[in-house]
Each structure stands twice: as structure tokens, then as C-alpha cells.
Protein backbone atom coordinates (compact mmCIF):
# COMPACT_ATOMS: atom_id res chain seq x y z
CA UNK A 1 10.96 4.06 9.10
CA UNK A 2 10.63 6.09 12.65
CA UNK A 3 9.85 3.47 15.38
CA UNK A 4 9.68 4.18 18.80
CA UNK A 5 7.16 6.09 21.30
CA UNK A 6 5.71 9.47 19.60
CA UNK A 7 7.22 12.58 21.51
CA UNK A 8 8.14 15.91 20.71
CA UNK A 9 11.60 15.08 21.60
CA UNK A 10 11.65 12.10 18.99
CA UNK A 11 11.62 14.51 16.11
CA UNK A 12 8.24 12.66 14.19
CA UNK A 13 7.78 16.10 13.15
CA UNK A 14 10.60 17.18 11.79
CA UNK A 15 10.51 13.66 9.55
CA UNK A 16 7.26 14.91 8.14
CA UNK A 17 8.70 18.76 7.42
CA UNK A 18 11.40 17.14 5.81
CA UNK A 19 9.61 14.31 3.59
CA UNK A 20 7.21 17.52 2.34
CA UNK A 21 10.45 19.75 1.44
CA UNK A 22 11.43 16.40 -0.64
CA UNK A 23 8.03 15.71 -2.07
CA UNK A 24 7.90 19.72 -3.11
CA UNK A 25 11.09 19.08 -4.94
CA UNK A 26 9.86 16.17 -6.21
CA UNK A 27 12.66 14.16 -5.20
CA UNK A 28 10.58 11.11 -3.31
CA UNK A 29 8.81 9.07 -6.43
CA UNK A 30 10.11 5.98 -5.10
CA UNK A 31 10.10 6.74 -0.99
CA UNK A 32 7.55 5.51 1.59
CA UNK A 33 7.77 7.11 5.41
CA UNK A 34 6.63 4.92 8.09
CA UNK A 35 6.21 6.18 11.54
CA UNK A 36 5.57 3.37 13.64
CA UNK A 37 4.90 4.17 17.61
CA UNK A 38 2.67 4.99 20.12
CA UNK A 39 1.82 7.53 22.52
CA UNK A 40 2.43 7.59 26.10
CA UNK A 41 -0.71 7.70 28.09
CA UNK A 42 -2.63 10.94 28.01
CA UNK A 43 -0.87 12.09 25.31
CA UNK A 44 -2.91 10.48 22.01
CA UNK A 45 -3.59 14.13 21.08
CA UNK A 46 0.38 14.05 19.63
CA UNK A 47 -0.21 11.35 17.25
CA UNK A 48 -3.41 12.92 16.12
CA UNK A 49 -0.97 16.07 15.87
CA UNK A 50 1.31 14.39 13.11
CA UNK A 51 -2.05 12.69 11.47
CA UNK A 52 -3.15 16.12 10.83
CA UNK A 53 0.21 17.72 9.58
CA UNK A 54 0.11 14.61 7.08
CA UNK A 55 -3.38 15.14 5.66
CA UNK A 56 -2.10 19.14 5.25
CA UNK A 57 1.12 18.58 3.51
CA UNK A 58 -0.72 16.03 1.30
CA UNK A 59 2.00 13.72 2.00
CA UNK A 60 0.36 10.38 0.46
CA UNK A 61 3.93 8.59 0.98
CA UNK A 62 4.14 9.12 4.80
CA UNK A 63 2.18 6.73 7.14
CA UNK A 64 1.66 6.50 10.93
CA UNK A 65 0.95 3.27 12.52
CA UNK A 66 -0.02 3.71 16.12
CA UNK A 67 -0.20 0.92 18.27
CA UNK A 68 -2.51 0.48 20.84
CA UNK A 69 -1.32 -1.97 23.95
């Protein structure tokens, strides 16, 4: 799990690169990734970023929880 505000600096990205190099070697049967955060203000289009990347690297065993305060 990846908790904490969703930046570019945070490295949410990188944590879904590397859970699709492990799914492509299919070394994640038994893995779940959880990215648990929210955006700062004005910035909702970044968690919509990493939604998308998901849904494109097919990765059914990462999910992102935003939270909304």
C-alpha cells in the first residue's frame, strides 16, 4: 500500500510501471496494490492520470482509493 497525497514527486507512477513489469512476468498471483491518497486542490486531473494508466496496463490487482475531504 502507497498512502499519502498523489504527486508526481510521490512516485504513484512508478508503483504502477513496476506492478505491470511484475504482472508481465507473472510474478504477482498473490499481490494486491493499494494506492490510497488524494489530490491537492486543482490537481484531481493526477489521480485520474494513474486511473487511466491502470485501466491500460490491465492491472486488475492495483487499486486507487481517493479520498475526498
Amino acid at each position: 500500500m502507497l498512502a499519502g497525497r498523489i504527486n508526481r514527486m510521490k512516485g504513484q507512477a512508478l508503483l504502477i510501471e513496476a506492478a505491470a513489469e511484475l504482472q508481465r512476468r507473472g510474478r504477482i498471483e498473490y499481490v494486491r496494490f493499494v494506492i490510497v491518497g488524494d489530490t491537492a486542490p486543482g490537481l484531481t486531473y493526477l489521480s485520474a492520470q494513474l486511473k487511466t494508466k491502470v485501466a491500460l496496463l490491465c492491472l486488475d490487482t492495483l487499486h486507487i482509493l481517493t479520498l475526498y475531504r
